[in-house]
N, C-alpha and C. Protein backbone atom coordinates (compact mmCIF):
# COMPACT_ATOMS: atom_id res chain seq x y z
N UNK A 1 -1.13 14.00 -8.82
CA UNK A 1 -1.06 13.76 -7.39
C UNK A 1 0.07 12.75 -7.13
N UNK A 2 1.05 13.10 -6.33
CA UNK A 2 2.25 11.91 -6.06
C UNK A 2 1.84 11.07 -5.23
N UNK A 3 2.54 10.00 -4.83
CA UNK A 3 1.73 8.92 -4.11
C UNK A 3 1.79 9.06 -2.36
N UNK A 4 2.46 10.22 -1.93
CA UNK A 4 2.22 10.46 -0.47
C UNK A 4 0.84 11.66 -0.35
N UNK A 5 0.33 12.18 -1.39
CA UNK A 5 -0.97 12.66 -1.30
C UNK A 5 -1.85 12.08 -1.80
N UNK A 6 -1.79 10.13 -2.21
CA UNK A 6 -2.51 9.65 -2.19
C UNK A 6 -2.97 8.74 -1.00
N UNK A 7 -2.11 8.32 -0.37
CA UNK A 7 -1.72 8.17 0.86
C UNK A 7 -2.67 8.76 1.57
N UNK A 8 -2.55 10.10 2.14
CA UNK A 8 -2.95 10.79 2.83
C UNK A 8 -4.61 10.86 2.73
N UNK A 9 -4.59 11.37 1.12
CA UNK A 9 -6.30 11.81 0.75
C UNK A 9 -7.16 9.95 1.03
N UNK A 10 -6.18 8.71 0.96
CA UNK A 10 -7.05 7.42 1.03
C UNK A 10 -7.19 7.29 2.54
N UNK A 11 -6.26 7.42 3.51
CA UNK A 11 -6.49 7.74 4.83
C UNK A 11 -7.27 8.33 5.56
N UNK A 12 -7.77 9.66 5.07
CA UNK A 12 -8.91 10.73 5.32
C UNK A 12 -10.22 9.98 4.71
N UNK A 13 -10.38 9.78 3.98
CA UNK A 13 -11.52 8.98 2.82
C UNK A 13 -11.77 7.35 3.60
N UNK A 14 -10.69 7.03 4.26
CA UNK A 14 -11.18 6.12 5.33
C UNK A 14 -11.07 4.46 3.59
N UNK A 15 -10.29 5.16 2.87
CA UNK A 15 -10.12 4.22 1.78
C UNK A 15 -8.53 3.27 1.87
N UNK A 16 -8.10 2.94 2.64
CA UNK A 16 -6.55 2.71 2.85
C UNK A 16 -6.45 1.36 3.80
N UNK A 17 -6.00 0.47 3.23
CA UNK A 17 -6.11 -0.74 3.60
C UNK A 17 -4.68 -0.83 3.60
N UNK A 18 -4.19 -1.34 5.12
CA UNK A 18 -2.65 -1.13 5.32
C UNK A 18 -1.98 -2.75 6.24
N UNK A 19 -1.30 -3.45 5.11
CA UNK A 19 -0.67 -4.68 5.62
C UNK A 19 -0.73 -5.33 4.52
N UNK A 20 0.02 -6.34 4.09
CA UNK A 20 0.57 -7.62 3.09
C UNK A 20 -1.12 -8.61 3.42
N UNK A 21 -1.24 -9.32 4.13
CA UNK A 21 -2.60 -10.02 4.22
C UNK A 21 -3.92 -9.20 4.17
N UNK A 22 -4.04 -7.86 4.79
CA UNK A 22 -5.43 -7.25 4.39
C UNK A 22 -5.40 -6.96 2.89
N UNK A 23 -4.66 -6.44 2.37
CA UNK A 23 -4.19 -5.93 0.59
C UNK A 23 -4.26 -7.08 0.39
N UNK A 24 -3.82 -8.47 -0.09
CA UNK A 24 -4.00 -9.12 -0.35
C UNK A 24 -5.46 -9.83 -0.58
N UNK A 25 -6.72 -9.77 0.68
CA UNK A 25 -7.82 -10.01 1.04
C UNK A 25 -8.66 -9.27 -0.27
N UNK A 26 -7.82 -7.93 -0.28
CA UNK A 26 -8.96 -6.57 -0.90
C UNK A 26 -8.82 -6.87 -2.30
N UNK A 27 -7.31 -7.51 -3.01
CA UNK A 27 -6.90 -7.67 -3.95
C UNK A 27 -7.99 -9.18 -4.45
N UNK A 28 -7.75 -9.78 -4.23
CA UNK A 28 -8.94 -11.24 -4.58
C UNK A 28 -10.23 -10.83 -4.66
N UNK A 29 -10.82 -10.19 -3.66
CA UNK A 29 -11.61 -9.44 -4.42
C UNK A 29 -12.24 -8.53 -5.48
N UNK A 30 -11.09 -7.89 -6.09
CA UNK A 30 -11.41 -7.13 -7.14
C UNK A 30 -11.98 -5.62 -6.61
N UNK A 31 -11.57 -5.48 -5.23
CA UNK A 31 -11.62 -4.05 -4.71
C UNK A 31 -10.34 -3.05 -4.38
N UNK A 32 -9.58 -3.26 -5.48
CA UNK A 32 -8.68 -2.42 -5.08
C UNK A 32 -8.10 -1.68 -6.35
N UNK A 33 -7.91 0.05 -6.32
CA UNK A 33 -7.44 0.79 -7.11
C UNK A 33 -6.32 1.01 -7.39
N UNK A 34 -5.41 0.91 -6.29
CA UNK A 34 -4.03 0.97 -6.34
C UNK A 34 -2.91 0.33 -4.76
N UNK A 35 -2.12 -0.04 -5.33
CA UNK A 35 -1.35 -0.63 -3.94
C UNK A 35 0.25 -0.01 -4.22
N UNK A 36 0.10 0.43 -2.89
CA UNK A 36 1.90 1.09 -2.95
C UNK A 36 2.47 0.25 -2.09
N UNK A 37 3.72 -0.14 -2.38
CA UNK A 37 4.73 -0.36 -2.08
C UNK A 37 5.99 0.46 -1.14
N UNK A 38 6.79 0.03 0.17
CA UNK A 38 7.81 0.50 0.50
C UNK A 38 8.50 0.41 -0.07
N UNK A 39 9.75 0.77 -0.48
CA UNK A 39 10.82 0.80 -1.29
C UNK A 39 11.58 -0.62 -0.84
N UNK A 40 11.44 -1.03 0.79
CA UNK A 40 12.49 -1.70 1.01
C UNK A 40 11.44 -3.12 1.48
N UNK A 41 9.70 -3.27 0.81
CA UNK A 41 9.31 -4.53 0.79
C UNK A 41 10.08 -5.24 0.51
N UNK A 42 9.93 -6.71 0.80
CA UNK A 42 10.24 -7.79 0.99
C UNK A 42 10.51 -8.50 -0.84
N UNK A 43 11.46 -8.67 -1.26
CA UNK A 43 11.29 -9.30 -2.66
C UNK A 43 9.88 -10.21 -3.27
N UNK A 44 9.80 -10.91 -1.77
CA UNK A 44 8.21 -12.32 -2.05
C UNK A 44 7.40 -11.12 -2.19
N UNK A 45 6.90 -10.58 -1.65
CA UNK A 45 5.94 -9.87 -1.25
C UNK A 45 5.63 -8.94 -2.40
N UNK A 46 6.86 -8.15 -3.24
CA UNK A 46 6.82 -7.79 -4.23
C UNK A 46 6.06 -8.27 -5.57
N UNK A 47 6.93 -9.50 -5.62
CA UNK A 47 6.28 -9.99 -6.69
C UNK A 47 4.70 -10.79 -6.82
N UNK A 48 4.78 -11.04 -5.73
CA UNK A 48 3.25 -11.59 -5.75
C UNK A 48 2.39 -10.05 -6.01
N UNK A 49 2.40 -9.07 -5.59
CA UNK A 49 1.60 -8.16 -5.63
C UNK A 49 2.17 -7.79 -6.84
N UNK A 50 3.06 -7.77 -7.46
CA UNK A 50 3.04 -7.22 -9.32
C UNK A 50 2.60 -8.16 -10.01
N UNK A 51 2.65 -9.65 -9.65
CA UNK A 51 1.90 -10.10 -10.40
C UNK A 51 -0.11 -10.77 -10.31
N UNK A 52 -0.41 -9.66 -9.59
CA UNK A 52 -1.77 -9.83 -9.10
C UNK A 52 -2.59 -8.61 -10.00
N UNK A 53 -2.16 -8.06 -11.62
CA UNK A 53 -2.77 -7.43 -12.25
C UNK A 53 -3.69 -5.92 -11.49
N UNK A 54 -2.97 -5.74 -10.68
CA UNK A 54 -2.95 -4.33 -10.06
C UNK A 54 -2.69 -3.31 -10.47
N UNK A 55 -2.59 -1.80 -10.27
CA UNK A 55 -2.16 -0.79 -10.32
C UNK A 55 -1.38 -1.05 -8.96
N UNK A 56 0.49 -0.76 -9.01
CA UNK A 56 1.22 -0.76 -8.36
C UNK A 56 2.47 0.71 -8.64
N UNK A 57 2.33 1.29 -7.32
CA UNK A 57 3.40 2.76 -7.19
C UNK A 57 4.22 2.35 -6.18
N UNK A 58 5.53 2.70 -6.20
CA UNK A 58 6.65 2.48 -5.47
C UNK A 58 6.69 3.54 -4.70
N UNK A 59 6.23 4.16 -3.03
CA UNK A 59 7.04 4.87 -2.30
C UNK A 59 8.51 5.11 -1.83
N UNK A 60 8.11 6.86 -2.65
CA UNK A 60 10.36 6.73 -2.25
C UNK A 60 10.19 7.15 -0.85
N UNK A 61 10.30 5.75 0.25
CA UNK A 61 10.64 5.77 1.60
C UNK A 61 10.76 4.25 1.83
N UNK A 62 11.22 3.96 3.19
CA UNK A 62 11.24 2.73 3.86
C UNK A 62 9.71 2.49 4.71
N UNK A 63 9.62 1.15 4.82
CA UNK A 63 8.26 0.70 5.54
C UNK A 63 7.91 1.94 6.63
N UNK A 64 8.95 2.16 7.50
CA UNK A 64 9.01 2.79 8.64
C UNK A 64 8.66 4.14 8.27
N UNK A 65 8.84 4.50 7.70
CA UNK A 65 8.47 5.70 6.83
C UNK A 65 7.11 6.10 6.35
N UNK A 66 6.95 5.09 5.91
CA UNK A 66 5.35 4.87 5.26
C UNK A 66 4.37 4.75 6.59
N UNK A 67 4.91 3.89 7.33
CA UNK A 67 4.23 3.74 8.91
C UNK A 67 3.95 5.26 9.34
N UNK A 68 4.80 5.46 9.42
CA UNK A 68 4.87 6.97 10.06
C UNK A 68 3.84 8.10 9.29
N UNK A 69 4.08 7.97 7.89
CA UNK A 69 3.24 9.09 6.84
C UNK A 69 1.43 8.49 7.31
N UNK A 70 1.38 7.29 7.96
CA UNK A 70 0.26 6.52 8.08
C UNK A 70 -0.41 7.00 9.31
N UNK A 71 0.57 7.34 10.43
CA UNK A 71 -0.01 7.89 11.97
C UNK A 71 0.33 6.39 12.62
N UNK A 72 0.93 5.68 12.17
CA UNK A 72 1.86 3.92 12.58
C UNK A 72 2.57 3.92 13.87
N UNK A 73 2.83 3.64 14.42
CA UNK A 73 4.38 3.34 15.26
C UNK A 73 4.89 2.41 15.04
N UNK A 74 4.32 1.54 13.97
CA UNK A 74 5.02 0.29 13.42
C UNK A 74 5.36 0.63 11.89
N UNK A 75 5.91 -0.42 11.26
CA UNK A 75 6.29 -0.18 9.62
C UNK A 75 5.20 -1.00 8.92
N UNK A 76 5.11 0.18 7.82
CA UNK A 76 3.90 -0.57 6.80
C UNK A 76 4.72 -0.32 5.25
N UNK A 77 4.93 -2.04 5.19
CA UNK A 77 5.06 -1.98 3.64
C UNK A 77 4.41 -2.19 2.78
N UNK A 78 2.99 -2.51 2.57
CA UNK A 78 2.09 -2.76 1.95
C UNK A 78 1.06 -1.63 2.09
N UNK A 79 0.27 -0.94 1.28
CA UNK A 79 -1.00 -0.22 1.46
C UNK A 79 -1.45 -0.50 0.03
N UNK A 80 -3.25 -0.69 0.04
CA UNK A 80 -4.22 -0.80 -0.64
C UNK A 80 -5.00 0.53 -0.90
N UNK A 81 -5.01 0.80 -1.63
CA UNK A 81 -6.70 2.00 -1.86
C UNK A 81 -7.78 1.54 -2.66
N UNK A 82 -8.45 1.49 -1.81
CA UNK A 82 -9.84 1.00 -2.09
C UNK A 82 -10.35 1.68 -3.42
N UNK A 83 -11.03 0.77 -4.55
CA UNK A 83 -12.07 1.67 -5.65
C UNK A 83 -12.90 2.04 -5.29
């Protein structure tokens, strides 16, 4: 499964936690399966989430992009999927 039909299937499943501070929230907890990345996140933002012992996938798109694959009118560079 590539990561825009994971996207999609965590969205439907109501499993998709979308923003840098909610992912973050889900991440300290120890509830999270995987977190994708925009291509064109923020360097900080990057590395704190690679180094938070995650499962991390790179979307080939821009935030705005990802917003959009999301049903957004804003840009999302951060998304969570819930375990």
């Amino acid at each position: 499964m590539n990561v825009k039909e994971k996207i999609k299937e965590a969205l439907k499943e109501n499993k998709a936690i979308l923003g840098y501070r909610e992912v973050l929230k889900f991440i300290r907890n120890n509830n999270v399966e995987l977190v994708v990345l925009a291509k064109n996140t923020p360097e900080k933002i990057k590395n704190i989430i690679l180094h938070s012992n995650v499962a991390v996938e790179i979307f080939d798109g821009s935030s705005k992009e990802m917003g959009t694959l999301c049903g957004k009118p804003y840009p999302v560079a951060v998304i969570a999927i819930k375990g």
